[in-house]
PDB file of N, CA and C in Angstrom:
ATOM      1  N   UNK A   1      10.187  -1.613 -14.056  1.00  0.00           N
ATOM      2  CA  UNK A   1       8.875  -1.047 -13.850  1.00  0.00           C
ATOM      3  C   UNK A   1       8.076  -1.918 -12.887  1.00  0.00           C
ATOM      4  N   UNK A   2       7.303  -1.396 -12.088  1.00  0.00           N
ATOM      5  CA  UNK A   2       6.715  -2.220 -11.037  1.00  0.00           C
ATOM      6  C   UNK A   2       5.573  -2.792 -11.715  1.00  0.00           C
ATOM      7  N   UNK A   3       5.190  -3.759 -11.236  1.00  0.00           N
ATOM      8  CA  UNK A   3       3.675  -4.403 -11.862  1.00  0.00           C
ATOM      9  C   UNK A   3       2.777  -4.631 -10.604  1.00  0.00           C
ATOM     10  N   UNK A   4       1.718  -4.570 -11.627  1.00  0.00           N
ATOM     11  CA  UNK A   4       0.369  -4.391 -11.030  1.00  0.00           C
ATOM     12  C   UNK A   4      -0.236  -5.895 -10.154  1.00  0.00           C
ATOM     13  N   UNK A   5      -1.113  -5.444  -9.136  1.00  0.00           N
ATOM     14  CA  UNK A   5      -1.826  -6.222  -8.720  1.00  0.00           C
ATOM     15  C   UNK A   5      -3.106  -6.254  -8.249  1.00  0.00           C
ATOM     16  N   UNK A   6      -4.069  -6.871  -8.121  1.00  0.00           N
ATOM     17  CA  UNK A   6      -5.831  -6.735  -8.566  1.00  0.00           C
ATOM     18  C   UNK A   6      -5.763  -7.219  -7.220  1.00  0.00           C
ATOM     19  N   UNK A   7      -7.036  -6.779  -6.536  1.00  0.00           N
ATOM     20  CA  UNK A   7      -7.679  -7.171  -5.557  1.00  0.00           C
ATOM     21  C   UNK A   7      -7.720  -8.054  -4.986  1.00  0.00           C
ATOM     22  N   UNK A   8      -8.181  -9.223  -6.334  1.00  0.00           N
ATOM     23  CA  UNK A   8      -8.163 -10.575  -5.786  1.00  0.00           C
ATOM     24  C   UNK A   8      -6.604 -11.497  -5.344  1.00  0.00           C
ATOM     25  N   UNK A   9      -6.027 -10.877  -6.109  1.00  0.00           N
ATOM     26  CA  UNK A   9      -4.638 -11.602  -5.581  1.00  0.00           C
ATOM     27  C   UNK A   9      -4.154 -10.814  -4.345  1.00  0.00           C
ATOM     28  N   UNK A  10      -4.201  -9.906  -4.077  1.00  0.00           N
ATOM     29  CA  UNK A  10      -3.828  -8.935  -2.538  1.00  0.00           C
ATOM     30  C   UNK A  10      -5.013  -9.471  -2.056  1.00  0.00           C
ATOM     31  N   UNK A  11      -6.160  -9.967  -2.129  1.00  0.00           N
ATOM     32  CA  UNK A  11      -6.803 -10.595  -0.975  1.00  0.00           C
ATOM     33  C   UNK A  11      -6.137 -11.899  -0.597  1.00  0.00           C
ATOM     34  N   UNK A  12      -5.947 -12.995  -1.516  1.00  0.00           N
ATOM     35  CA  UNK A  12      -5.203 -13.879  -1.204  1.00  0.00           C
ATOM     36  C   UNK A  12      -3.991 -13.758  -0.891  1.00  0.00           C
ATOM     37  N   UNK A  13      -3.025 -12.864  -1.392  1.00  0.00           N
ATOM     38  CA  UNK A  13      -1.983 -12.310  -0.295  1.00  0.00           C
ATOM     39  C   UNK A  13      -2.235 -12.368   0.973  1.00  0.00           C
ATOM     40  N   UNK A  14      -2.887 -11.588   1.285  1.00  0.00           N
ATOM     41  CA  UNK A  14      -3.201 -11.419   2.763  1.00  0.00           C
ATOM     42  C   UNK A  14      -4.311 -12.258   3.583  1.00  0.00           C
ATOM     43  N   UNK A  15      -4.714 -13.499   2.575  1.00  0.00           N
ATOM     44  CA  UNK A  15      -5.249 -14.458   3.568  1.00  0.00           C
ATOM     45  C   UNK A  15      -4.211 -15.561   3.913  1.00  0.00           C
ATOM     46  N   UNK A  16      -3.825 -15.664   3.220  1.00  0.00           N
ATOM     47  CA  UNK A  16      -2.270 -16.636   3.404  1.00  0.00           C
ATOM     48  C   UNK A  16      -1.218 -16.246   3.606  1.00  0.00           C
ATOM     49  N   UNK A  17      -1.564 -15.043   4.571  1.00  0.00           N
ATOM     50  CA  UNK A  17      -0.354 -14.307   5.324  1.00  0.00           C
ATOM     51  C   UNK A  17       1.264 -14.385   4.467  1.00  0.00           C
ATOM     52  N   UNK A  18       0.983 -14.369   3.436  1.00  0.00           N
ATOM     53  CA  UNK A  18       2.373 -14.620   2.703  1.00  0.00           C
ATOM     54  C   UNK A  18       3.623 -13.034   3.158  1.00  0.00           C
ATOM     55  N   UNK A  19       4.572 -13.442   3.607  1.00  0.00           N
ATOM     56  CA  UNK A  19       5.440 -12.535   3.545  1.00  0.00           C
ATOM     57  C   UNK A  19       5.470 -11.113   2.562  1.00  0.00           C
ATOM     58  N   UNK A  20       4.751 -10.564   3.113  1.00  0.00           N
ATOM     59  CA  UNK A  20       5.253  -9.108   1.899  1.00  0.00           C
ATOM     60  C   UNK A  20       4.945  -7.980   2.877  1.00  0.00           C
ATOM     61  N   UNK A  21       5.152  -6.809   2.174  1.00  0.00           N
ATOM     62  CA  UNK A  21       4.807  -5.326   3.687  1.00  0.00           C
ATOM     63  C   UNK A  21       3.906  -4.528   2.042  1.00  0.00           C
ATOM     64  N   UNK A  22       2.584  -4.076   2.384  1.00  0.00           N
ATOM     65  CA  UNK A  22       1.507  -3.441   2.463  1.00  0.00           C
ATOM     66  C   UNK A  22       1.339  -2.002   2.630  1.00  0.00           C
ATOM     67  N   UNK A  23       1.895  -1.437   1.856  1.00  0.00           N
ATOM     68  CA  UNK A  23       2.199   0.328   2.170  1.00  0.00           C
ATOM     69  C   UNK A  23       1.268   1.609   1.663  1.00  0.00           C
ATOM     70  N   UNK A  24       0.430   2.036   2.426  1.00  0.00           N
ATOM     71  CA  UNK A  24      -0.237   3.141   2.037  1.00  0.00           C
ATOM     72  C   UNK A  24       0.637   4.327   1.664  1.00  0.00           C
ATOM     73  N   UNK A  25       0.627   4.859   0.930  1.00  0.00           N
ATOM     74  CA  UNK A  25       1.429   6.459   0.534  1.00  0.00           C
ATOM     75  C   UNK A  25       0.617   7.354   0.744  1.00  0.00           C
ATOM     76  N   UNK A  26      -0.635   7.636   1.196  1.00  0.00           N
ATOM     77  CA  UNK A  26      -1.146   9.191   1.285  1.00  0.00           C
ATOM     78  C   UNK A  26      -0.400   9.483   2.527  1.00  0.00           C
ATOM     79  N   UNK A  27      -1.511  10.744   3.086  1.00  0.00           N
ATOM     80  CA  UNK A  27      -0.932  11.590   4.263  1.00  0.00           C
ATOM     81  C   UNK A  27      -1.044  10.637   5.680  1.00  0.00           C
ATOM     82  N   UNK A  28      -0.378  11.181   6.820  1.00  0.00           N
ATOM     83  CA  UNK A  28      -0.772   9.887   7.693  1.00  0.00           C
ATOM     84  C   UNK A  28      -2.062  10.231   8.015  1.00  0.00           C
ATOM     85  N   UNK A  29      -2.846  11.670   8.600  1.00  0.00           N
ATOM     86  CA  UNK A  29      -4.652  11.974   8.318  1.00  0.00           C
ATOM     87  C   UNK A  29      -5.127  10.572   7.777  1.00  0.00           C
ATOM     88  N   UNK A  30      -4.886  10.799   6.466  1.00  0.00           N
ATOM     89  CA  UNK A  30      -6.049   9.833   5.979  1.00  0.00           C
ATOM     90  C   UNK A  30      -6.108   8.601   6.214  1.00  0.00           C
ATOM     91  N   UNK A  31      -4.649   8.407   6.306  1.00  0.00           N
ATOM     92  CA  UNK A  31      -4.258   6.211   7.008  1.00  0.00           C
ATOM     93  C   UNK A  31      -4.845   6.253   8.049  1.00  0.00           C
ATOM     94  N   UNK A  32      -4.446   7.372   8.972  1.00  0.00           N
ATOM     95  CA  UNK A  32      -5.025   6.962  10.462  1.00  0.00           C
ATOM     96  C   UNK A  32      -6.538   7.160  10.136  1.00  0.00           C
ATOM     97  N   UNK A  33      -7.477   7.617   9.824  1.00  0.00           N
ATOM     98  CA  UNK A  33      -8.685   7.686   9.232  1.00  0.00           C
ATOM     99  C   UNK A  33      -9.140   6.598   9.146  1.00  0.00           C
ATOM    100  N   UNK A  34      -8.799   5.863   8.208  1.00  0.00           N
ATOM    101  CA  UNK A  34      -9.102   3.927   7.281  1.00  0.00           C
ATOM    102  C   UNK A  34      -7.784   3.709   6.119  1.00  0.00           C
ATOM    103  N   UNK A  35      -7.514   2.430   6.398  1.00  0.00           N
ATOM    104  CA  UNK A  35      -6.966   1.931   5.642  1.00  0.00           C
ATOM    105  C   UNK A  35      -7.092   0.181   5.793  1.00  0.00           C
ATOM    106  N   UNK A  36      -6.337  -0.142   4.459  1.00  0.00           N
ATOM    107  CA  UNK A  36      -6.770  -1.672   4.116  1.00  0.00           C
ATOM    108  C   UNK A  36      -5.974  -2.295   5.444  1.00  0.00           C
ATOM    109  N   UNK A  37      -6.702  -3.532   5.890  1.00  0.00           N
ATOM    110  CA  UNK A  37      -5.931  -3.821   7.413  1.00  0.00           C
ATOM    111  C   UNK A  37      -4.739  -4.349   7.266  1.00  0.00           C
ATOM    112  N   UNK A  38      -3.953  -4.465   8.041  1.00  0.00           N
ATOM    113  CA  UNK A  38      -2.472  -4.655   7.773  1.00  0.00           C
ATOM    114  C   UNK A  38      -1.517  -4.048   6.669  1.00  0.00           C
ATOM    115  N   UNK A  39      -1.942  -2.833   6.399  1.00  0.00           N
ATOM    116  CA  UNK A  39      -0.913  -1.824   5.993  1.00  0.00           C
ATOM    117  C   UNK A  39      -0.382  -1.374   6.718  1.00  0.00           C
ATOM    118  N   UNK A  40       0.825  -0.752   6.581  1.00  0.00           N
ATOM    119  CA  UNK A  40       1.715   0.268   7.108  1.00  0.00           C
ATOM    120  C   UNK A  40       1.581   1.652   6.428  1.00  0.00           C
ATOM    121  N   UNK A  41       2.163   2.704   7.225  1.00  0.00           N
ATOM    122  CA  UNK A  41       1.946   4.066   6.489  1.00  0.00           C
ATOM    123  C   UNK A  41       3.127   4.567   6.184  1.00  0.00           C
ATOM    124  N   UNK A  42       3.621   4.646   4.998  1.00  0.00           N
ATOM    125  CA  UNK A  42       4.898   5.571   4.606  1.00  0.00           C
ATOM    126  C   UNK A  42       4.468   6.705   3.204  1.00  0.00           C
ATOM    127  N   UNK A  43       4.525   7.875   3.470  1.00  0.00           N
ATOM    128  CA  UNK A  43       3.545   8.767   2.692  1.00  0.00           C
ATOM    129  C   UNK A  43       4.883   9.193   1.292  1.00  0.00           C
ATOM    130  N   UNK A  44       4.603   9.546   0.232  1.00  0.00           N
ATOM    131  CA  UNK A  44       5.647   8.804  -1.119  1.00  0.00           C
ATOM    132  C   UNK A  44       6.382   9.935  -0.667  1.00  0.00           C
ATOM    133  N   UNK A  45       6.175  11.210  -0.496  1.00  0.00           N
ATOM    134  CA  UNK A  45       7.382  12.122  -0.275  1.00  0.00           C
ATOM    135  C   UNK A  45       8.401  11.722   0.886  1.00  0.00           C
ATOM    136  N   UNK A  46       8.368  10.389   1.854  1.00  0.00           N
ATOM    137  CA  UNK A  46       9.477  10.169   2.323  1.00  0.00           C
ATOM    138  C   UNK A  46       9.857   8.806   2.282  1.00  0.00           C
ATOM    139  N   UNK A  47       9.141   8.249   0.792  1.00  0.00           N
ATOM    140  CA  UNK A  47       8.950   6.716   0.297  1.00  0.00           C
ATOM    141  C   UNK A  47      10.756   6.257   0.903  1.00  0.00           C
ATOM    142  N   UNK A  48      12.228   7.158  -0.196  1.00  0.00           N
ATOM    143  CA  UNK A  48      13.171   6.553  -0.614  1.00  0.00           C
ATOM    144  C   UNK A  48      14.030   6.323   1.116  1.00  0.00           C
ATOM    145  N   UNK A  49      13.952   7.210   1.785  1.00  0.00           N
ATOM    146  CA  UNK A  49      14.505   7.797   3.122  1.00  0.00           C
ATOM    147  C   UNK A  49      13.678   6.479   4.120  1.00  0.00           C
ATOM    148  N   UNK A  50      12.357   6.377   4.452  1.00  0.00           N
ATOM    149  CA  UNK A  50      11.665   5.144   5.288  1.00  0.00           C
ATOM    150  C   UNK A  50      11.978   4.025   4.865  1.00  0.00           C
ATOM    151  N   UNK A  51      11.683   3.338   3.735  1.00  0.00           N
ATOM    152  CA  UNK A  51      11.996   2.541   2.611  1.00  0.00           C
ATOM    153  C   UNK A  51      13.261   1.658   3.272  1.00  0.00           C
ATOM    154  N   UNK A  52      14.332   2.612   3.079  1.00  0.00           N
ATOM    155  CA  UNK A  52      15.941   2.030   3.011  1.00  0.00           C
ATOM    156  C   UNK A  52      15.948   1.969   4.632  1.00  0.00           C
ATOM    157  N   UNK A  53      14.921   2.037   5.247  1.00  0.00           N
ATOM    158  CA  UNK A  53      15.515   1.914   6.985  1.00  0.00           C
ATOM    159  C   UNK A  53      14.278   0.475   7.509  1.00  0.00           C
ATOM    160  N   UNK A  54      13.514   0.724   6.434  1.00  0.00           N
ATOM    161  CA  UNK A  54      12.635  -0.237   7.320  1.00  0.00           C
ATOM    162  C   UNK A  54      12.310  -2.133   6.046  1.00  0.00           C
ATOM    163  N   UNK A  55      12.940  -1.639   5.391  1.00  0.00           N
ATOM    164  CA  UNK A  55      13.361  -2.940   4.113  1.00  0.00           C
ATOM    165  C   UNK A  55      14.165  -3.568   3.768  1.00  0.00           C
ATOM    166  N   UNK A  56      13.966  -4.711   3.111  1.00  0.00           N
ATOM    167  CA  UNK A  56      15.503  -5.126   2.411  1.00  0.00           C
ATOM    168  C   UNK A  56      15.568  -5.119   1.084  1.00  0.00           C
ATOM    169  N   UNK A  57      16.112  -4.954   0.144  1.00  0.00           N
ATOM    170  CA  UNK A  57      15.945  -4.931  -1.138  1.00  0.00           C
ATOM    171  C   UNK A  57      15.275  -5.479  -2.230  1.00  0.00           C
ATOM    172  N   UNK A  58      14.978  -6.903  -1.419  1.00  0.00           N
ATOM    173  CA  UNK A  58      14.253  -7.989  -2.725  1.00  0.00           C
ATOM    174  C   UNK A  58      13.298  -8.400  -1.962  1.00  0.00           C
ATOM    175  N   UNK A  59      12.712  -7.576  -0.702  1.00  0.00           N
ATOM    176  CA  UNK A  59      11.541  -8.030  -0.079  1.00  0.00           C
ATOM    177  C   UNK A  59      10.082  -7.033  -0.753  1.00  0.00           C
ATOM    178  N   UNK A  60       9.260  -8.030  -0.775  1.00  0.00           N
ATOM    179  CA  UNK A  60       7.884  -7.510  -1.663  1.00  0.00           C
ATOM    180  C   UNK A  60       7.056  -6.849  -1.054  1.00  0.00           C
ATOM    181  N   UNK A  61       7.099  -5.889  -2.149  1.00  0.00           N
ATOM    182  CA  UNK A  61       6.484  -4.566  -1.344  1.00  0.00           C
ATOM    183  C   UNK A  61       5.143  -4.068  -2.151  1.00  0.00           C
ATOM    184  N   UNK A  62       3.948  -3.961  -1.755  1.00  0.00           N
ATOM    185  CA  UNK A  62       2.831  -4.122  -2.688  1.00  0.00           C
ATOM    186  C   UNK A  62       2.180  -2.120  -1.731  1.00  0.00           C
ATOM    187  N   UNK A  63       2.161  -1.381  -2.561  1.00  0.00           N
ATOM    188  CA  UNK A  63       2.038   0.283  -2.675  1.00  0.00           C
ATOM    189  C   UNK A  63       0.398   0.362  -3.237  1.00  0.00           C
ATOM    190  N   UNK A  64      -0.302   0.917  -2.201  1.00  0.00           N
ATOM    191  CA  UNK A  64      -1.861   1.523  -2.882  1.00  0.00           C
ATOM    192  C   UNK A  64      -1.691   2.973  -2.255  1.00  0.00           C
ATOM    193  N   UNK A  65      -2.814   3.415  -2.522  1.00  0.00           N
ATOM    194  CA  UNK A  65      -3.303   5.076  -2.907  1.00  0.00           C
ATOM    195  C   UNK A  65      -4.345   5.083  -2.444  1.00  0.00           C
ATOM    196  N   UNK A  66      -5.316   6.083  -3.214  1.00  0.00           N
ATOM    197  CA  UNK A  66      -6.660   6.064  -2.605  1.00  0.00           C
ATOM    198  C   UNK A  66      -7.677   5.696  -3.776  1.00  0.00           C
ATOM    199  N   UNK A  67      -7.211   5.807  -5.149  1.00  0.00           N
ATOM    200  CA  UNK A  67      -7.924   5.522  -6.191  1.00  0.00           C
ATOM    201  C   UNK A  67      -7.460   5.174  -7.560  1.00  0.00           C
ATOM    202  N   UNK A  68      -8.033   4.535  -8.781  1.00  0.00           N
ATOM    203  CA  UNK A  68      -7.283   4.672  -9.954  1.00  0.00           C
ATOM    204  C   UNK A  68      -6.847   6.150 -10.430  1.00  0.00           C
ATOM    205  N   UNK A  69      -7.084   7.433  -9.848  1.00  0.00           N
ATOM    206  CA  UNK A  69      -7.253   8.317 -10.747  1.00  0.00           C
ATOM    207  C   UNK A  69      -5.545   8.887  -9.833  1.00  0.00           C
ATOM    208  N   UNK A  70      -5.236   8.035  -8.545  1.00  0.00           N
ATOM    209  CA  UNK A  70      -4.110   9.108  -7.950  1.00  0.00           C
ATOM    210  C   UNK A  70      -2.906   8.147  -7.906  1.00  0.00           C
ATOM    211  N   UNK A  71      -1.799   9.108  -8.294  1.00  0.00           N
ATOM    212  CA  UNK A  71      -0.604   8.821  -9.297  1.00  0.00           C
ATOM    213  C   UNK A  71       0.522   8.778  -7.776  1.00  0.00           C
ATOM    214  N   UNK A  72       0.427   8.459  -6.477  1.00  0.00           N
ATOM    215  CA  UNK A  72       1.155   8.766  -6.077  1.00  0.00           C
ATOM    216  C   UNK A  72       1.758   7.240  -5.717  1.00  0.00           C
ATOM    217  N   UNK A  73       1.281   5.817  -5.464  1.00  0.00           N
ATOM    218  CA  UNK A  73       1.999   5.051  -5.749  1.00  0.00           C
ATOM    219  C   UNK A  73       2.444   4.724  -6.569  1.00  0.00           C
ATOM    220  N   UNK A  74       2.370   5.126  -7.907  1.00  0.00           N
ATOM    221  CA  UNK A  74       3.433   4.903  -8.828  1.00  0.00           C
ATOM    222  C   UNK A  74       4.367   5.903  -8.533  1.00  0.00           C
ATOM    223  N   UNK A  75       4.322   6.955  -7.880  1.00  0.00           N
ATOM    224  CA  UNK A  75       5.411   7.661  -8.244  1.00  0.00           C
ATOM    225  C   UNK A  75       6.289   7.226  -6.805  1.00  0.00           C
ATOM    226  N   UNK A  76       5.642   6.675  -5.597  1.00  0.00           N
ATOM    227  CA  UNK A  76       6.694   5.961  -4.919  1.00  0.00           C
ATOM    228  C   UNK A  76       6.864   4.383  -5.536  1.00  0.00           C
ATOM    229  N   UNK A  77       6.399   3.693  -6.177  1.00  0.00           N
ATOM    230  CA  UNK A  77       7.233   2.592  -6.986  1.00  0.00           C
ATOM    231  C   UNK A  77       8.509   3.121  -7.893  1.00  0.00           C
ATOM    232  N   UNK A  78       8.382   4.484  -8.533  1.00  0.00           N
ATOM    233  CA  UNK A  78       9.393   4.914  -9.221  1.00  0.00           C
ATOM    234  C   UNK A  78      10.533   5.303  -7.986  1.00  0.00           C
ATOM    235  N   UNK A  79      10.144   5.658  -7.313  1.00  0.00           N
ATOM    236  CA  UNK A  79      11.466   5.950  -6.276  1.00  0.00           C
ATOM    237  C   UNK A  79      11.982   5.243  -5.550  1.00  0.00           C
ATOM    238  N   UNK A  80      11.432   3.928  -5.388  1.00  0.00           N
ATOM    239  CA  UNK A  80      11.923   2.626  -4.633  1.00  0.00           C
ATOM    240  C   UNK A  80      12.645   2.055  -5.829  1.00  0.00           C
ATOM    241  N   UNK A  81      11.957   1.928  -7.187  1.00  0.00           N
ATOM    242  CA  UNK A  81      13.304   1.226  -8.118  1.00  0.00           C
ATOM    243  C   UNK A  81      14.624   2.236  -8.306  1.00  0.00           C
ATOM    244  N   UNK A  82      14.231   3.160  -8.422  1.00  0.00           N
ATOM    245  CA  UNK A  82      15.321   4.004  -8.086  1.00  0.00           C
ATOM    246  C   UNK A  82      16.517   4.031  -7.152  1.00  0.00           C
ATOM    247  N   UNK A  83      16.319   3.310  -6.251  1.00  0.00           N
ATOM    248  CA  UNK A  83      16.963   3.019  -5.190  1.00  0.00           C
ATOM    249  C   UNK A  83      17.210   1.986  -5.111  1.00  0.00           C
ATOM    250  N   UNK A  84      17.069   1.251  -6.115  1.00  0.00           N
ATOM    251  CA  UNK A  84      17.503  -0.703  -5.838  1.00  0.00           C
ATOM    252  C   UNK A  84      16.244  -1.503  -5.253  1.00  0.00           C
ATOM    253  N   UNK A  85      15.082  -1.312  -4.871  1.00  0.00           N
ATOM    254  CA  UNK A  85      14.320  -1.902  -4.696  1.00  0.00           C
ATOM    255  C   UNK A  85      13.775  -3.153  -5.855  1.00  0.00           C
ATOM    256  N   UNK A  86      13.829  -3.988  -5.899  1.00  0.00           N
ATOM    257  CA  UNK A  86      13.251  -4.959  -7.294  1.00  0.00           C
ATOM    258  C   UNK A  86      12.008  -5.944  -7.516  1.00  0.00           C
ATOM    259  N   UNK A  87      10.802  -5.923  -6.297  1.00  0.00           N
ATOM    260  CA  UNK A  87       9.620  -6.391  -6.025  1.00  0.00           C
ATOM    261  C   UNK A  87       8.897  -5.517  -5.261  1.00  0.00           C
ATOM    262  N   UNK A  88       8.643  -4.451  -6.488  1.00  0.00           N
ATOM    263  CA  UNK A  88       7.569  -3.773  -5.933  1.00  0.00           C
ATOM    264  C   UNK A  88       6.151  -3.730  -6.977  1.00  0.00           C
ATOM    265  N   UNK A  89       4.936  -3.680  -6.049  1.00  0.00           N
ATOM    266  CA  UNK A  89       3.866  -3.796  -6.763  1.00  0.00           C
ATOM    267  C   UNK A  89       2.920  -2.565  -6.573  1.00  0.00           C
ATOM    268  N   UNK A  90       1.740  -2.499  -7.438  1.00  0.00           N
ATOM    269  CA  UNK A  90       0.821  -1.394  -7.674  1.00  0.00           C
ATOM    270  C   UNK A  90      -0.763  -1.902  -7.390  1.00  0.00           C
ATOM    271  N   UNK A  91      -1.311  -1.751  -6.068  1.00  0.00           N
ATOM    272  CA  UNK A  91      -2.677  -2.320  -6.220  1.00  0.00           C
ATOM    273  C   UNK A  91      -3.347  -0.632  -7.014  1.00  0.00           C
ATOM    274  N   UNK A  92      -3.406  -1.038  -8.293  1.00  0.00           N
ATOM    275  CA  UNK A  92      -4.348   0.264  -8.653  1.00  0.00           C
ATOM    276  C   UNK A  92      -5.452   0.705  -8.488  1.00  0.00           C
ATOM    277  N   UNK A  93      -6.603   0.188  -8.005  1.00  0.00           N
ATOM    278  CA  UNK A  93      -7.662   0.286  -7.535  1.00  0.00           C
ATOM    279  C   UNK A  93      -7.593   0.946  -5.911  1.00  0.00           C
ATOM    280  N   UNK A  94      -6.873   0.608  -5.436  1.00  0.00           N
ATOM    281  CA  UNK A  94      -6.464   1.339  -4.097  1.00  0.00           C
ATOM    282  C   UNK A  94      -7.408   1.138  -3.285  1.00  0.00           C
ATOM    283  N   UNK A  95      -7.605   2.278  -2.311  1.00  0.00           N
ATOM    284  CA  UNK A  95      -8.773   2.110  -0.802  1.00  0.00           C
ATOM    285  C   UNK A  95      -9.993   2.461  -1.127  1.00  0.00           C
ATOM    286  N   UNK A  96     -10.329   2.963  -2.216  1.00  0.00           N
ATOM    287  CA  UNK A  96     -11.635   2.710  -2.928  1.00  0.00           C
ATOM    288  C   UNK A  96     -12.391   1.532  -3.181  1.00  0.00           C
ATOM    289  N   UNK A  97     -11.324   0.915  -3.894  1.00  0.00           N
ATOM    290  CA  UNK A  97     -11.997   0.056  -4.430  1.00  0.00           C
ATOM    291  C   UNK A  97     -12.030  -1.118  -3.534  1.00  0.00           C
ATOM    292  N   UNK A  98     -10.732  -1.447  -2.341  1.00  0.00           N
ATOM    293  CA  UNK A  98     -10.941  -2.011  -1.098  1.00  0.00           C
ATOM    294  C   UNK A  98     -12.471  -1.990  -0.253  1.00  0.00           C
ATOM    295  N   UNK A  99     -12.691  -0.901  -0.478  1.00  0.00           N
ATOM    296  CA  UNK A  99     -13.474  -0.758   0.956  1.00  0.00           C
ATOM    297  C   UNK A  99     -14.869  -0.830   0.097  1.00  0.00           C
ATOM    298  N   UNK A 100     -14.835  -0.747  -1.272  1.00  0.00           N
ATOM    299  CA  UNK A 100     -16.199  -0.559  -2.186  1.00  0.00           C
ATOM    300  C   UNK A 100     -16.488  -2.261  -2.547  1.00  0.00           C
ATOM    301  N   UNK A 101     -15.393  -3.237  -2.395  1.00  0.00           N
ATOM    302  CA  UNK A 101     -15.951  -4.272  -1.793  1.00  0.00           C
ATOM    303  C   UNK A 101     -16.090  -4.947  -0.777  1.00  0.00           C
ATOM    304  N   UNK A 102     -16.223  -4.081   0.563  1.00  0.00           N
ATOM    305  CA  UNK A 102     -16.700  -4.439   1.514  1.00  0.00           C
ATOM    306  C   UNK A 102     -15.216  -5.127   2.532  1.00  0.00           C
ATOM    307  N   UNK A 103     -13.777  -4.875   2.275  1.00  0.00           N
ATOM    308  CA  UNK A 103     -12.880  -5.810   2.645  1.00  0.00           C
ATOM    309  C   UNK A 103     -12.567  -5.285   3.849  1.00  0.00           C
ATOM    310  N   UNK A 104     -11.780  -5.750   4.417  1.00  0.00           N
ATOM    311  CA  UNK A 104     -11.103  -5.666   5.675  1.00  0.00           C
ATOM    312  C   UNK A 104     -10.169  -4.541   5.807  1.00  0.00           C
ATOM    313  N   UNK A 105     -10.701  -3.090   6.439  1.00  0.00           N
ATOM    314  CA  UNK A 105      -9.980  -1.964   7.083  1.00  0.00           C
ATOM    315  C   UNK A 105     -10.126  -1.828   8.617  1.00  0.00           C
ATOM    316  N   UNK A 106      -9.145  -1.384   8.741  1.00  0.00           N
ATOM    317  CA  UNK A 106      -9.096  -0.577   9.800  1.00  0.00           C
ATOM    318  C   UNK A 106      -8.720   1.383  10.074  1.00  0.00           C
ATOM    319  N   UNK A 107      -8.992   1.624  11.214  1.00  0.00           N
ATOM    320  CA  UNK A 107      -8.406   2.943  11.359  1.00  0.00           C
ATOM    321  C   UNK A 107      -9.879   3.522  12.205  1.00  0.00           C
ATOM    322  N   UNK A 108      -9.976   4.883  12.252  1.00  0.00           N
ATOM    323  CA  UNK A 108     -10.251   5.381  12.540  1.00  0.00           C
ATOM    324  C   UNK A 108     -11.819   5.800  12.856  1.00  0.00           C
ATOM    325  N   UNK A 109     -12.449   5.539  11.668  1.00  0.00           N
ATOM    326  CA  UNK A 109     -13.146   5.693  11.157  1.00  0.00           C
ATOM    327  C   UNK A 109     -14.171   4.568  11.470  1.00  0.00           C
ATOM    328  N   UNK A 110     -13.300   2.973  11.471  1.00  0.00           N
ATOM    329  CA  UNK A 110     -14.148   1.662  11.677  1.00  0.00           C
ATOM    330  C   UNK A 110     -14.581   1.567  13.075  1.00  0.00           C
ATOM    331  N   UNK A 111     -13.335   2.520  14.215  1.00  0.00           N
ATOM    332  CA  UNK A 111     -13.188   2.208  15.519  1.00  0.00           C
ATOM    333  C   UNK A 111     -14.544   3.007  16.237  1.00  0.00           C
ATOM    334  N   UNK A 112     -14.812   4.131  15.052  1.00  0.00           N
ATOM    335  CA  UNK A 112     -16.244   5.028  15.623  1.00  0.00           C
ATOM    336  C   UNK A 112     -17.092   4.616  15.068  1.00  0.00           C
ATOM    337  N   UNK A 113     -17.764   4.100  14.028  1.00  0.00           N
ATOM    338  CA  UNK A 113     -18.954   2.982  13.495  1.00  0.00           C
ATOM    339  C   UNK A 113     -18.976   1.896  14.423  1.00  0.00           C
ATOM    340  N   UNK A 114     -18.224   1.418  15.500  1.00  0.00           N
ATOM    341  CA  UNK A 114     -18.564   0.349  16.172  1.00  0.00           C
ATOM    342  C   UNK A 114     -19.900   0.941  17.579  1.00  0.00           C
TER     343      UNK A 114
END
């Protein structure tokens, strides 16, 4: 089962550039829109198929969404263990709660507020 990770540790993830890949699962619309900076976009209906071409098996892979209430990175964490994947994580709070404290996105959206 994948386990969870809080804000504050994916902020320090990603201030200490530690090795891991950062994966949004919605549609690409909404990534290209805003997303947390240095994500990548792989949307969960082609999680197992992108996944196995662009990973290695025991490399850490940390999966958000758009909110606590949407079920779709867990359901691409279920399809990456499914496939042999074995460090994968769940920021449950997702791009809500990213951007509701003020953190570091990019996309679309930031590039026209400038």
């Amino acid at each position: 089962m994948a386990s969870s990770i809080t804000r504050e540790e994916l902020k320090q993830k990603l201030s200490q550039e530690q090795p891991f890949h950062l994966v949004e699962v919605l549609s690409e619309e909404e990534f290209n829109r805003l997303h947390i900076a240095g994500a990548v976009h792989i949307p969960f209906n082609r999680m197992s198929t992108e996944a196995r071409k662009r990973f290695h098996k025991d490399d850490e892979i940390i999966l958000y969404c758009m909110d606590p209430e949407c079920s779709a990175s867990s359901i691409a964490a279920e399809k990456l263990e499914g496939i042999g994947f074995t460090n994968i994580a769940v920021y449950g709070g997702g791009k809500q709660d990213w951007v509701a404290w003020g953190l570091p996105v990019e996309g679309e959206a930031v590039e026209s507020a400038s």
